[in-house]
PDB file of N, CA and C in Angstrom:
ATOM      1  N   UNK A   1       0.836  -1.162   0.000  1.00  0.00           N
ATOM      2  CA  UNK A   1       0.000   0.000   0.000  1.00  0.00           C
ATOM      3  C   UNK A   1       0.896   1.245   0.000  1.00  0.00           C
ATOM      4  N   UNK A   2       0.761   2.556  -0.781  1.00  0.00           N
ATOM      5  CA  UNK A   2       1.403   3.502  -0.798  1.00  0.00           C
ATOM      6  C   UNK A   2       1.015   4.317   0.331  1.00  0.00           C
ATOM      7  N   UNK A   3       2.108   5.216   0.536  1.00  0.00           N
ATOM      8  CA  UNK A   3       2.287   5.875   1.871  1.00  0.00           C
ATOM      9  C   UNK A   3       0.915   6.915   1.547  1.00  0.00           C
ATOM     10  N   UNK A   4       0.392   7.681   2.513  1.00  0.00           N
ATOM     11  CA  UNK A   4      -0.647   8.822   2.149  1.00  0.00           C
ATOM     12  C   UNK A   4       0.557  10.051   2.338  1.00  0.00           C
ATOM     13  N   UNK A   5       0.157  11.171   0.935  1.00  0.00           N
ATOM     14  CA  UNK A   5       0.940  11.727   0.829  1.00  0.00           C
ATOM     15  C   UNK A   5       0.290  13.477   0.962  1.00  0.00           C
ATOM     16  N   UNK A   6       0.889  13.969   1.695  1.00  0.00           N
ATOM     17  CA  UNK A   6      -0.168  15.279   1.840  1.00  0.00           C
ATOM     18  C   UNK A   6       0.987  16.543   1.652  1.00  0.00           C
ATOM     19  N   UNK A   7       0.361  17.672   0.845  1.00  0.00           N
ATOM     20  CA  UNK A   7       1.327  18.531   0.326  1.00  0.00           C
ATOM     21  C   UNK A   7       0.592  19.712  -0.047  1.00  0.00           C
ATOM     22  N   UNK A   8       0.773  21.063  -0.065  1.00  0.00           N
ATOM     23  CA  UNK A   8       0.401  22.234  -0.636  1.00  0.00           C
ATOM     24  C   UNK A   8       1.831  22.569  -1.449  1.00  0.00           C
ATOM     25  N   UNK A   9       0.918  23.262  -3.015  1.00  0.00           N
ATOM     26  CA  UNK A   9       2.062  23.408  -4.200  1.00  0.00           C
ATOM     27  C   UNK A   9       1.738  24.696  -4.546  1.00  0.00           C
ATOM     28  N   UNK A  10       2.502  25.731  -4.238  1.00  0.00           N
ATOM     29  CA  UNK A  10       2.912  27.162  -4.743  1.00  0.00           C
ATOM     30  C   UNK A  10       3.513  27.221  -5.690  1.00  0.00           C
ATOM     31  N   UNK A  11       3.332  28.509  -6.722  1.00  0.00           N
ATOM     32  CA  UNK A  11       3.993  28.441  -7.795  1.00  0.00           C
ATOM     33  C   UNK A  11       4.702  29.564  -7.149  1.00  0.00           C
ATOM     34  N   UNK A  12       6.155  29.555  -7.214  1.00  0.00           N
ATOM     35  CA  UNK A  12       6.711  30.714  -6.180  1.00  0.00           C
ATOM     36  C   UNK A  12       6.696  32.147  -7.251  1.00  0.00           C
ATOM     37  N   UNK A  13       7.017  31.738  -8.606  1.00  0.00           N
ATOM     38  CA  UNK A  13       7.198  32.743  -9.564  1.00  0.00           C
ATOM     39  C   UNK A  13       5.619  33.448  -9.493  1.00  0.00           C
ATOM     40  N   UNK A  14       5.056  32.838  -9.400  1.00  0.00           N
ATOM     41  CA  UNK A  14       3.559  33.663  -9.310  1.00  0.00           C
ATOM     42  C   UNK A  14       3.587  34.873  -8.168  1.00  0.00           C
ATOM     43  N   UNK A  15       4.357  34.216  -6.918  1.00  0.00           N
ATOM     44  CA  UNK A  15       4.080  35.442  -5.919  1.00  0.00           C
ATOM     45  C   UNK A  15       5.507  36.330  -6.396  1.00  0.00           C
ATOM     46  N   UNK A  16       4.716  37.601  -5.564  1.00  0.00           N
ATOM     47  CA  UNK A  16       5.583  38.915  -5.655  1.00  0.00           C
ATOM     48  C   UNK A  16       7.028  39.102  -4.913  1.00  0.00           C
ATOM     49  N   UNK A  17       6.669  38.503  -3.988  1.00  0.00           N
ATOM     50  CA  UNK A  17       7.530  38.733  -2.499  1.00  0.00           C
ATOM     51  C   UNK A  17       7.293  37.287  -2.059  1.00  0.00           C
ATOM     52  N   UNK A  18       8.403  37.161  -0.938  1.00  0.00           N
ATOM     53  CA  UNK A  18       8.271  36.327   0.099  1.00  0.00           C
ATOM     54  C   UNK A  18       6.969  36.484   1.217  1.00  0.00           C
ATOM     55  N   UNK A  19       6.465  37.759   1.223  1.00  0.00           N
ATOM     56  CA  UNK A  19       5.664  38.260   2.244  1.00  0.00           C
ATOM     57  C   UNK A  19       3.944  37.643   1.501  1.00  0.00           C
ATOM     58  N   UNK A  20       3.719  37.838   0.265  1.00  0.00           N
ATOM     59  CA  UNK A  20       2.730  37.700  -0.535  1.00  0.00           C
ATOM     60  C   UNK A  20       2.664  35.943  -0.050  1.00  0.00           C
ATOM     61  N   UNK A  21       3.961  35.066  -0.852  1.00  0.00           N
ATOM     62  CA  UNK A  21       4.065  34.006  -0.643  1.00  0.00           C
ATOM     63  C   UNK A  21       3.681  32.952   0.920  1.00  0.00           C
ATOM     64  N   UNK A  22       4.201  33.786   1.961  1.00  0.00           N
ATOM     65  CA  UNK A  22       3.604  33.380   3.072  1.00  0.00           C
ATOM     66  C   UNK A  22       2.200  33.622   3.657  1.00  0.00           C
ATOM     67  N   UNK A  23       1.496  34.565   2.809  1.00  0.00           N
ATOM     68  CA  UNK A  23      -0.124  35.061   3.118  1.00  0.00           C
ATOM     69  C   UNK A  23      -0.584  33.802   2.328  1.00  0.00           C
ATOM     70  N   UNK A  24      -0.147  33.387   0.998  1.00  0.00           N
ATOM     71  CA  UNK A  24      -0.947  32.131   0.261  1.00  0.00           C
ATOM     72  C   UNK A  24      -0.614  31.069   1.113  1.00  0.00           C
ATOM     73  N   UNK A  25       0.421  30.696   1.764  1.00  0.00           N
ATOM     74  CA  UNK A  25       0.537  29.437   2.256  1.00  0.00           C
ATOM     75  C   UNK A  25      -0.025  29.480   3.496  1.00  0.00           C
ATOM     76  N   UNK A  26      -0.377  30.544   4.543  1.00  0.00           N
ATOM     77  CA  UNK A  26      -0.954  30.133   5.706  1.00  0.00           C
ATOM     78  C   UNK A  26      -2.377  29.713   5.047  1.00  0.00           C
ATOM     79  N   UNK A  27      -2.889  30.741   4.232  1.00  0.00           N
ATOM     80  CA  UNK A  27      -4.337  30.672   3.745  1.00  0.00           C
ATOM     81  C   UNK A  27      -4.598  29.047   3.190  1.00  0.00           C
ATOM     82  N   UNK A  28      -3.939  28.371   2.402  1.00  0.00           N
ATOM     83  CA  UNK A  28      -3.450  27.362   2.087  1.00  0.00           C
ATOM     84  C   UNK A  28      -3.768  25.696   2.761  1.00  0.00           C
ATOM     85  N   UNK A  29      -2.708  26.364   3.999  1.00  0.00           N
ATOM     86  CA  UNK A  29      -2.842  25.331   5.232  1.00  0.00           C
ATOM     87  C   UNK A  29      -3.991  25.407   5.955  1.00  0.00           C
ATOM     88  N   UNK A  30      -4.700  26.812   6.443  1.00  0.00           N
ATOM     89  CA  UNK A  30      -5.976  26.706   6.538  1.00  0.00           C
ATOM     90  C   UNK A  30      -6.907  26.055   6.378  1.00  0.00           C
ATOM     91  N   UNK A  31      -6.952  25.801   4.869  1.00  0.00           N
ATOM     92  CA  UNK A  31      -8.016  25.132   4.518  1.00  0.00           C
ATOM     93  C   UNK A  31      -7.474  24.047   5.014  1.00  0.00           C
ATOM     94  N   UNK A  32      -6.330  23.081   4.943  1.00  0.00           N
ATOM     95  CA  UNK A  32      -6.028  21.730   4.993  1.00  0.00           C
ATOM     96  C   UNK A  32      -6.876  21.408   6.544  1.00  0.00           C
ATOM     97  N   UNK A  33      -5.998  22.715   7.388  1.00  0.00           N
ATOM     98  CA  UNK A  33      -6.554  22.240   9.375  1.00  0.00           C
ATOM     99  C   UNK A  33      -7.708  22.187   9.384  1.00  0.00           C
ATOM    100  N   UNK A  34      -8.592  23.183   8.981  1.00  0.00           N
ATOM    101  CA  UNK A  34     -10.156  23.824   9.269  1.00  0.00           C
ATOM    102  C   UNK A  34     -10.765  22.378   7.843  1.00  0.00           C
ATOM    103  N   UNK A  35     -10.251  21.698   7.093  1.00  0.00           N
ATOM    104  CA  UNK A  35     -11.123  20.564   6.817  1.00  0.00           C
ATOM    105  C   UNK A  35     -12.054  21.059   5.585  1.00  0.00           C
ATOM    106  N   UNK A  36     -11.845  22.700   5.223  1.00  0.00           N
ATOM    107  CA  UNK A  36     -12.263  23.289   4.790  1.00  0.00           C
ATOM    108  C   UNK A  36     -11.697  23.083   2.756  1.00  0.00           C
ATOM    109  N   UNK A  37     -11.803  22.200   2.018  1.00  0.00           N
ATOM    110  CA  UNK A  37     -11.341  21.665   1.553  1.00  0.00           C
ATOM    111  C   UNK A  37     -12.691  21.537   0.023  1.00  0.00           C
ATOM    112  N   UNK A  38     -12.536  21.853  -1.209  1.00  0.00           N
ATOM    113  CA  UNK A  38     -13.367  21.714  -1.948  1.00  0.00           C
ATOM    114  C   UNK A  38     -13.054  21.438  -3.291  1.00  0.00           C
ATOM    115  N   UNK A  39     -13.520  20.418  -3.906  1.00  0.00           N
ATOM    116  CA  UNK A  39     -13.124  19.867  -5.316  1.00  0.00           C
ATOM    117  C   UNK A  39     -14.223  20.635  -6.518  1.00  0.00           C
ATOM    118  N   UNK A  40     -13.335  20.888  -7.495  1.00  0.00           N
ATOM    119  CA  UNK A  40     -13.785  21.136  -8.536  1.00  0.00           C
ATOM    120  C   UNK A  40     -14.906  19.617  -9.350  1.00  0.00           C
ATOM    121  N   UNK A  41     -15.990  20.334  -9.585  1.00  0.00           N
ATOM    122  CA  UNK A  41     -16.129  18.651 -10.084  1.00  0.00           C
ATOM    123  C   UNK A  41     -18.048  19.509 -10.192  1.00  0.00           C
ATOM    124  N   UNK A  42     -18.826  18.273 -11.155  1.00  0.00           N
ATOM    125  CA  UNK A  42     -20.014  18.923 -11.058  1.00  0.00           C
ATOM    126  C   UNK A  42     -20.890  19.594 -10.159  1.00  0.00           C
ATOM    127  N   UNK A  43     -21.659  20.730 -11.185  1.00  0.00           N
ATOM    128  CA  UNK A  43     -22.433  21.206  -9.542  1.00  0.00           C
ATOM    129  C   UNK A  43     -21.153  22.460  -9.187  1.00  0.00           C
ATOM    130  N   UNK A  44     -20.342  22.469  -9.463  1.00  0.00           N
ATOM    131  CA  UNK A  44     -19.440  23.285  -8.219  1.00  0.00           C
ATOM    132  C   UNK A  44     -19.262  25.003  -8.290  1.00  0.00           C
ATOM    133  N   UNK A  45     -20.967  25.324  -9.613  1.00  0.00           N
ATOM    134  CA  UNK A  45     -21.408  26.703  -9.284  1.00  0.00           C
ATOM    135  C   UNK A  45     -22.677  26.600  -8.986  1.00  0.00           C
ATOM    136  N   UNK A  46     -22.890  25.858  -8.526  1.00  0.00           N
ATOM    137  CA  UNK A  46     -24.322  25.692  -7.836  1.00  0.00           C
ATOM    138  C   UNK A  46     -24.623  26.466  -6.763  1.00  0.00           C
ATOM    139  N   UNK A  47     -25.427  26.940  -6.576  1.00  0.00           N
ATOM    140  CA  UNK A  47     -25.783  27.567  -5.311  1.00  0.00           C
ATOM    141  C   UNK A  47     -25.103  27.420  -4.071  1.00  0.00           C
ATOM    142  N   UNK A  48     -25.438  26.142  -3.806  1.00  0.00           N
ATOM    143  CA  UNK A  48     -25.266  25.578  -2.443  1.00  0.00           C
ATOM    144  C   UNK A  48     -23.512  25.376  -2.404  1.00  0.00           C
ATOM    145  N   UNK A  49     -23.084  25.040  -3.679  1.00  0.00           N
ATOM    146  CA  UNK A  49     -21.368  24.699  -3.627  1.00  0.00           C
ATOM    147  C   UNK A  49     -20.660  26.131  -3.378  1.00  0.00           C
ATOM    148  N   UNK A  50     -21.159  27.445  -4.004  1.00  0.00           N
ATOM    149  CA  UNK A  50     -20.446  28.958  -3.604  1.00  0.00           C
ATOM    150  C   UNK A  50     -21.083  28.927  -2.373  1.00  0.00           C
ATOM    151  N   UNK A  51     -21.935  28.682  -1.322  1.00  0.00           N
ATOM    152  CA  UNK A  51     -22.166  29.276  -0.498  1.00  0.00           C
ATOM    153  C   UNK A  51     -20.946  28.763   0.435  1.00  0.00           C
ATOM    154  N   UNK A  52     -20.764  27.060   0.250  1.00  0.00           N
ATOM    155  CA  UNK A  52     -19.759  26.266   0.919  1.00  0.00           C
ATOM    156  C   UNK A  52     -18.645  26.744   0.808  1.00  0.00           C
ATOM    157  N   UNK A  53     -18.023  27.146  -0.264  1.00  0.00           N
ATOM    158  CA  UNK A  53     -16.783  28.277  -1.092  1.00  0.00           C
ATOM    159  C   UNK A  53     -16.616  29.068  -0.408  1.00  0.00           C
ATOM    160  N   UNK A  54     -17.790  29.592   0.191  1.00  0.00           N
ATOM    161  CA  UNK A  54     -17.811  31.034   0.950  1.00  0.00           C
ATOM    162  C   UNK A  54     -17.077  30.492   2.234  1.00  0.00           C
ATOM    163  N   UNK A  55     -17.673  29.715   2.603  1.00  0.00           N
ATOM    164  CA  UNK A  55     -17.825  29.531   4.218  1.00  0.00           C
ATOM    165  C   UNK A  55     -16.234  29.141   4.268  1.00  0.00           C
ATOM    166  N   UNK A  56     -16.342  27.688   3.545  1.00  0.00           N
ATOM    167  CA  UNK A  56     -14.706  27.362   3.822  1.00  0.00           C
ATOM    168  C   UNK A  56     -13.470  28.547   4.011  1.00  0.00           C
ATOM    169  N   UNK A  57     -13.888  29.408   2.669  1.00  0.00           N
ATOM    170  CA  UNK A  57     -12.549  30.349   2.558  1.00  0.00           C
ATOM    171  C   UNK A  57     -12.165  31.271   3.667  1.00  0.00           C
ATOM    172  N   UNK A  58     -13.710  31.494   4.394  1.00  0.00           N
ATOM    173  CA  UNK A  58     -13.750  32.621   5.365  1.00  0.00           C
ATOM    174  C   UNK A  58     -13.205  31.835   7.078  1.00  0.00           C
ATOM    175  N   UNK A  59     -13.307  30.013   6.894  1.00  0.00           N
ATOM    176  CA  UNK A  59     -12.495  29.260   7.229  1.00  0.00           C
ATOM    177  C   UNK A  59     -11.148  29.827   7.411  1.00  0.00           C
ATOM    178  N   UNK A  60     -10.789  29.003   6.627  1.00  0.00           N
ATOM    179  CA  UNK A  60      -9.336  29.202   6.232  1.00  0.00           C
ATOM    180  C   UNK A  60      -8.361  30.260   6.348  1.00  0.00           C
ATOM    181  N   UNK A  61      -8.906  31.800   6.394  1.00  0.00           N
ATOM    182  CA  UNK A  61      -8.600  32.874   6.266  1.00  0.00           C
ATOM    183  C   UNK A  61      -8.770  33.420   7.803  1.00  0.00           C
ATOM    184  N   UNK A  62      -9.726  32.788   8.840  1.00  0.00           N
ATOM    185  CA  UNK A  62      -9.532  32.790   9.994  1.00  0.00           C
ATOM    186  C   UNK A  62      -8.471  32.212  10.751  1.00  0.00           C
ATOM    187  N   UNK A  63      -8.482  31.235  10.458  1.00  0.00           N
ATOM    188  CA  UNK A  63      -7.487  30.078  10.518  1.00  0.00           C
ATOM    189  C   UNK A  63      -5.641  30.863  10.197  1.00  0.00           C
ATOM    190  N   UNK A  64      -5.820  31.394   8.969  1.00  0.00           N
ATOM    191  CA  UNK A  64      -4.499  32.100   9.002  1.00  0.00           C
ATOM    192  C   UNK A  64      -4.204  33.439   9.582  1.00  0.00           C
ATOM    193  N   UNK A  65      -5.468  33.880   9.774  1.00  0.00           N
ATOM    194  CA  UNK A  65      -4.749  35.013  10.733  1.00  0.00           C
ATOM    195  C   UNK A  65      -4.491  34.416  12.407  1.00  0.00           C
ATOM    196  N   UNK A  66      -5.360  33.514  12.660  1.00  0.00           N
ATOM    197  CA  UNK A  66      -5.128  33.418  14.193  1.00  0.00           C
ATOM    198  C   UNK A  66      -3.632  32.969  14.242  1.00  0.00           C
ATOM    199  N   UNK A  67      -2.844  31.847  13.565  1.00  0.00           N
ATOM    200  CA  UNK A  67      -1.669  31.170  13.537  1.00  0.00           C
ATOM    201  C   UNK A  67      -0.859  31.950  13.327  1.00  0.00           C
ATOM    202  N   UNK A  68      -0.892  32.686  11.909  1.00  0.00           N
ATOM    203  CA  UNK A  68       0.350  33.273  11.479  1.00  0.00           C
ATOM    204  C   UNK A  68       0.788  34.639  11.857  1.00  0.00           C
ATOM    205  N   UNK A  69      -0.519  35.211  12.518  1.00  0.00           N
ATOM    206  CA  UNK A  69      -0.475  36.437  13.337  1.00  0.00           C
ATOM    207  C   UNK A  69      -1.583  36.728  14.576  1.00  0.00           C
ATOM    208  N   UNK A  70      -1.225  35.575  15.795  1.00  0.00           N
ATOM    209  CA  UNK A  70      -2.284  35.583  16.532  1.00  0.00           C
ATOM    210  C   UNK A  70      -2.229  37.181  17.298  1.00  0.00           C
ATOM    211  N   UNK A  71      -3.391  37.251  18.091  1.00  0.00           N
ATOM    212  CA  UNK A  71      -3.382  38.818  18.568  1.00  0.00           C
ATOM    213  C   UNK A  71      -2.796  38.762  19.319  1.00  0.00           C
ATOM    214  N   UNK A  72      -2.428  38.572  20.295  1.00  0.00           N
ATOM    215  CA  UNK A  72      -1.313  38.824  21.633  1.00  0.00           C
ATOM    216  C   UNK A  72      -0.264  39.216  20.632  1.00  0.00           C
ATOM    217  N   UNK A  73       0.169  38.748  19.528  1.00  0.00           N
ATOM    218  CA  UNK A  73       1.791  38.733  19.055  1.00  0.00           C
ATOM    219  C   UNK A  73       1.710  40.228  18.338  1.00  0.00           C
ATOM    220  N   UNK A  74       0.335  40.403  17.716  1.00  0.00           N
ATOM    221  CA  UNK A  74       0.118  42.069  16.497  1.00  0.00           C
ATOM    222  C   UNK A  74      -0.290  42.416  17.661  1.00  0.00           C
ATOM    223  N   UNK A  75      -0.594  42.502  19.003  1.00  0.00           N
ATOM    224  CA  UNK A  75      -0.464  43.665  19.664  1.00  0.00           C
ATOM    225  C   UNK A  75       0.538  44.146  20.306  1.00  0.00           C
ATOM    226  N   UNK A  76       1.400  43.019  20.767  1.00  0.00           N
ATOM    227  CA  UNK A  76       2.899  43.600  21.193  1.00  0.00           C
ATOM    228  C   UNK A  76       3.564  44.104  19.781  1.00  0.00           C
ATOM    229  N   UNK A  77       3.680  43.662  19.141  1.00  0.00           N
ATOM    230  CA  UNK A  77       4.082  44.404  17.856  1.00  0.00           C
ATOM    231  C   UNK A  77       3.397  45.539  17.604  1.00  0.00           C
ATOM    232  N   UNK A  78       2.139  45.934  17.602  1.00  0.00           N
ATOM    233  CA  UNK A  78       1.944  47.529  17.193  1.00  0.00           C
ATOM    234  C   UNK A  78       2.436  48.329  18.449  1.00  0.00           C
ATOM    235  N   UNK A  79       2.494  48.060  19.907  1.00  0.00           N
ATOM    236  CA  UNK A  79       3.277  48.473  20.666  1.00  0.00           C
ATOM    237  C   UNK A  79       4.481  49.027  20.409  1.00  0.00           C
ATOM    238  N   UNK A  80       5.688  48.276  19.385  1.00  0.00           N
ATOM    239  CA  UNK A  80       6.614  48.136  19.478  1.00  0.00           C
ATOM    240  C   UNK A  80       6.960  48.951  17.925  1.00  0.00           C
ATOM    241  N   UNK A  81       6.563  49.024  17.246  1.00  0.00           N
ATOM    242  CA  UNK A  81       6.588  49.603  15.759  1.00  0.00           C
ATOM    243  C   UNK A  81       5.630  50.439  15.344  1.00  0.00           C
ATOM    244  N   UNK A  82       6.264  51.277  14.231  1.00  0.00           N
ATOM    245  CA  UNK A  82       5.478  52.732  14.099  1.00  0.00           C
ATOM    246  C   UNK A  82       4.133  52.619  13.340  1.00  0.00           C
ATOM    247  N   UNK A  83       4.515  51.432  12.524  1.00  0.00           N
ATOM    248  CA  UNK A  83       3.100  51.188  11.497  1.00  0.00           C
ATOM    249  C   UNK A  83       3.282  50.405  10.712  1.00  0.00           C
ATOM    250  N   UNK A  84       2.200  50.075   9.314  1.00  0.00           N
ATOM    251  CA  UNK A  84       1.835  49.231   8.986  1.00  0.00           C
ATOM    252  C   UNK A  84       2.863  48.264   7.798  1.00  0.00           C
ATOM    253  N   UNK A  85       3.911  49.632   7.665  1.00  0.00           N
ATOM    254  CA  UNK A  85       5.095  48.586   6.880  1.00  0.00           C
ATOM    255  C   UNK A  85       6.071  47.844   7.571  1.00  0.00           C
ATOM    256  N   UNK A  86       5.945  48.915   8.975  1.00  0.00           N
ATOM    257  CA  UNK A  86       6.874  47.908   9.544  1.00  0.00           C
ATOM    258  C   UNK A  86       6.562  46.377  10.118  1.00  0.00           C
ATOM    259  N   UNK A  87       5.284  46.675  10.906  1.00  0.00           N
ATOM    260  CA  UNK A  87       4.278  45.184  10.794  1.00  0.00           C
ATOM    261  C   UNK A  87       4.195  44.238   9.489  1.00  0.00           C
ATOM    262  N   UNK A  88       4.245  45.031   8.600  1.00  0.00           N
ATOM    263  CA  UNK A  88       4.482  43.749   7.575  1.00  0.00           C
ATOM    264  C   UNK A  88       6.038  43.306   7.349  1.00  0.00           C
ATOM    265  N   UNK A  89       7.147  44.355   7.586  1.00  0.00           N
ATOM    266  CA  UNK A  89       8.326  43.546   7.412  1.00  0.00           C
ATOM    267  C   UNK A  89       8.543  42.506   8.998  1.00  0.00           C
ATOM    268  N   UNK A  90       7.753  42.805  10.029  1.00  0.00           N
ATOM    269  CA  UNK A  90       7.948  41.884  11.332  1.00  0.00           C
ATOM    270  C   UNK A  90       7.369  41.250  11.092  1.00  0.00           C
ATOM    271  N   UNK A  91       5.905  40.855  10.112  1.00  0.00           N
ATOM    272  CA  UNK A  91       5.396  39.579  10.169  1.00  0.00           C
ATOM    273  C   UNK A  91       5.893  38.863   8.911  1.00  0.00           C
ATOM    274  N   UNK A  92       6.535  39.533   7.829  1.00  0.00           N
ATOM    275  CA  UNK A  92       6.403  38.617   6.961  1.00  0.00           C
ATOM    276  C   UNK A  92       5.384  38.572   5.794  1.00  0.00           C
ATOM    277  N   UNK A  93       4.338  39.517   5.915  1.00  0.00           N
ATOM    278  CA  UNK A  93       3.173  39.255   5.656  1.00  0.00           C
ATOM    279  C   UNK A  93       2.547  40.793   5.028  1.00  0.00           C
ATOM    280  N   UNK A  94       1.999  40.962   3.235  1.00  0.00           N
ATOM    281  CA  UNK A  94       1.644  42.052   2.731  1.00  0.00           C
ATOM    282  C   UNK A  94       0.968  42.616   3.966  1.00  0.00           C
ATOM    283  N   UNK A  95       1.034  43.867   3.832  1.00  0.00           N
ATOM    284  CA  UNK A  95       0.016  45.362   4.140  1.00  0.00           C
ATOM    285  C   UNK A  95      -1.574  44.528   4.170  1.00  0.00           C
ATOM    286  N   UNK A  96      -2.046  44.367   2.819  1.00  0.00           N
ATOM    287  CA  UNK A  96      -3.323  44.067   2.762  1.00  0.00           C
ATOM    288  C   UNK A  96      -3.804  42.539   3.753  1.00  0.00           C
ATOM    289  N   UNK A  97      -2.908  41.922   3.881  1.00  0.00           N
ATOM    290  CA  UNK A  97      -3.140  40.780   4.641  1.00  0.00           C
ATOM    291  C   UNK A  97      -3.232  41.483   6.291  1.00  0.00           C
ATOM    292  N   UNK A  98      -2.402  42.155   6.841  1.00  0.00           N
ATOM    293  CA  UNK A  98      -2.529  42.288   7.481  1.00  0.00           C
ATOM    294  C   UNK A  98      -3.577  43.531   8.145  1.00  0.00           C
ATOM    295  N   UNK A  99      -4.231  44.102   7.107  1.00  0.00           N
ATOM    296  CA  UNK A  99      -5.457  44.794   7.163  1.00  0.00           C
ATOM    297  C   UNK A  99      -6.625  44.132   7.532  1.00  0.00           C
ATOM    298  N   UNK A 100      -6.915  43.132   6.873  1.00  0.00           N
ATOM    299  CA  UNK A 100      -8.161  41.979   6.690  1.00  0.00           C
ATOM    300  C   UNK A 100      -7.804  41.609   8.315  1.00  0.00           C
ATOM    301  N   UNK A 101      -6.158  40.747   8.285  1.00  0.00           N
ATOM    302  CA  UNK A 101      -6.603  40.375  10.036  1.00  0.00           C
ATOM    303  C   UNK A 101      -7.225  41.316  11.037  1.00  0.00           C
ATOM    304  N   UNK A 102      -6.566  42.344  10.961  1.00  0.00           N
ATOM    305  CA  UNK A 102      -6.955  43.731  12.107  1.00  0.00           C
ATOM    306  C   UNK A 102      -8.298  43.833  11.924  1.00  0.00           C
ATOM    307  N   UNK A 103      -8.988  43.548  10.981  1.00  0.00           N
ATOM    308  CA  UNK A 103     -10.725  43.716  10.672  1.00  0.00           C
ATOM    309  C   UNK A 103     -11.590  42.593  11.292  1.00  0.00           C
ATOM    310  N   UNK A 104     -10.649  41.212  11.133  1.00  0.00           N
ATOM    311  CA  UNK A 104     -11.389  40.299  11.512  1.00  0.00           C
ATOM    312  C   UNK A 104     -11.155  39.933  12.854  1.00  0.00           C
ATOM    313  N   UNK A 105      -9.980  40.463  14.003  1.00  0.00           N
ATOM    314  CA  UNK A 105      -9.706  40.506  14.903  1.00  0.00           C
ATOM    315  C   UNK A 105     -10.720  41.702  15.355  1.00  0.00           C
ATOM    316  N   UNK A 106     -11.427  42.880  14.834  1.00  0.00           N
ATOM    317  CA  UNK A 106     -12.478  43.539  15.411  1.00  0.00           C
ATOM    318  C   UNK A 106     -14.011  42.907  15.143  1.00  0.00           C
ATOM    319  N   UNK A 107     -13.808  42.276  13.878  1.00  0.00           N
ATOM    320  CA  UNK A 107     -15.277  41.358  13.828  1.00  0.00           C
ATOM    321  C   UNK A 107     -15.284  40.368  15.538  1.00  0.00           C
ATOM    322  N   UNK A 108     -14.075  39.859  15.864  1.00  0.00           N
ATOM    323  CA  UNK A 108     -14.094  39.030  17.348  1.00  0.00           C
ATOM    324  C   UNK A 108     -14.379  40.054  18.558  1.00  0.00           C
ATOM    325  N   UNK A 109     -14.354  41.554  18.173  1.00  0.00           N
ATOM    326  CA  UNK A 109     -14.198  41.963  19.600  1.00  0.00           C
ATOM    327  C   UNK A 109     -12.974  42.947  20.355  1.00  0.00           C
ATOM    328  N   UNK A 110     -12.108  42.461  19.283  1.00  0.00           N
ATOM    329  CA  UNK A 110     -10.848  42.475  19.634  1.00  0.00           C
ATOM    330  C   UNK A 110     -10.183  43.764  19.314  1.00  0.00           C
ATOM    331  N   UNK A 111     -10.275  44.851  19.465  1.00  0.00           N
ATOM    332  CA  UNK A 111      -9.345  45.781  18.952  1.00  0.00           C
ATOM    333  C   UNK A 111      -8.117  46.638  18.890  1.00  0.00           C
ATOM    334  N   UNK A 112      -7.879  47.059  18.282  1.00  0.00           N
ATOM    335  CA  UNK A 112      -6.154  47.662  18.313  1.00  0.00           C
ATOM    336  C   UNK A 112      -6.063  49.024  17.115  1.00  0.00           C
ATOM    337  N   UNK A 113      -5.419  49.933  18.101  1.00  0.00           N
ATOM    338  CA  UNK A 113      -4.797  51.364  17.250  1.00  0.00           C
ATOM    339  C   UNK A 113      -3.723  51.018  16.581  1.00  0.00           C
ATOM    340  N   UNK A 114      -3.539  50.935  15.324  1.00  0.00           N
ATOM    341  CA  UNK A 114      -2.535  51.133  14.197  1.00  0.00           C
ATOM    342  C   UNK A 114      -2.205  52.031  14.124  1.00  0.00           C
ATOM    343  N   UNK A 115      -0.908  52.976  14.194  1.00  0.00           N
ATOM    344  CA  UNK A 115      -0.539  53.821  13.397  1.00  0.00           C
ATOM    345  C   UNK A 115      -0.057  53.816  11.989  1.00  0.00           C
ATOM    346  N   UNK A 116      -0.660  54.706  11.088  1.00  0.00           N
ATOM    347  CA  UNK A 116      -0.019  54.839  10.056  1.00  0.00           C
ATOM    348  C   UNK A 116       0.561  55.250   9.527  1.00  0.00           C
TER     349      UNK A 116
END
């Protein structure tokens, strides 16, 4: 019996940066943890399959902000740095990625002053 083989495949030339590249791969792994996982195959603009599309991605995209920038860590960091480029060269991680988290960390409740 062959081994089970599990893998996410980036095309690296596609991303811009290293920073771009690590926003696709948390998003990526996301889906793998959160189970959130969807095949192309009939049906898969059906109603009910985008709504699942929806849900998973918004999955997944939770999923990568909590890991790859949980809040305890972007709040000692906006503590510690002037703003939003420098947060992205400390995380690793585009500007716009790290916009969406700060939004969805206030969709939880959660908020924080950015300077810009």
């Amino acid at each position: 019996m062959l081994a089970e083989c599990k893998m996410i495949v980036v095309d690296k030339q596609a991303m811009a940066s290293d920073a771009e590249e690590n926003a696709v791969l948390a998003e990526e792994i996301g889906h793998y943890e959160t189970h959130s996982l969807y095949v192309l195959e009939p049906g898969y603009n059906s109603r009910i399959a985008r709504n699942n599309r929806i849900k998973y991605e918004a999955r997944a995209k939770s999923w990568s902000y909590k890991n790859r920038m949980p809040f305890e860590e972007l709040q000692e960091a906006v503590n510690k740095y002037c703003g939003l480029s420098e947060l992205s060269e400390y995380f690793c991680l585009p500007i716009d990625f790290i916009h969406r988290a700060i939004e969805y960390y206030k969709t939880q409740g959660l908020f924080l002053k950015i300077p810009e």
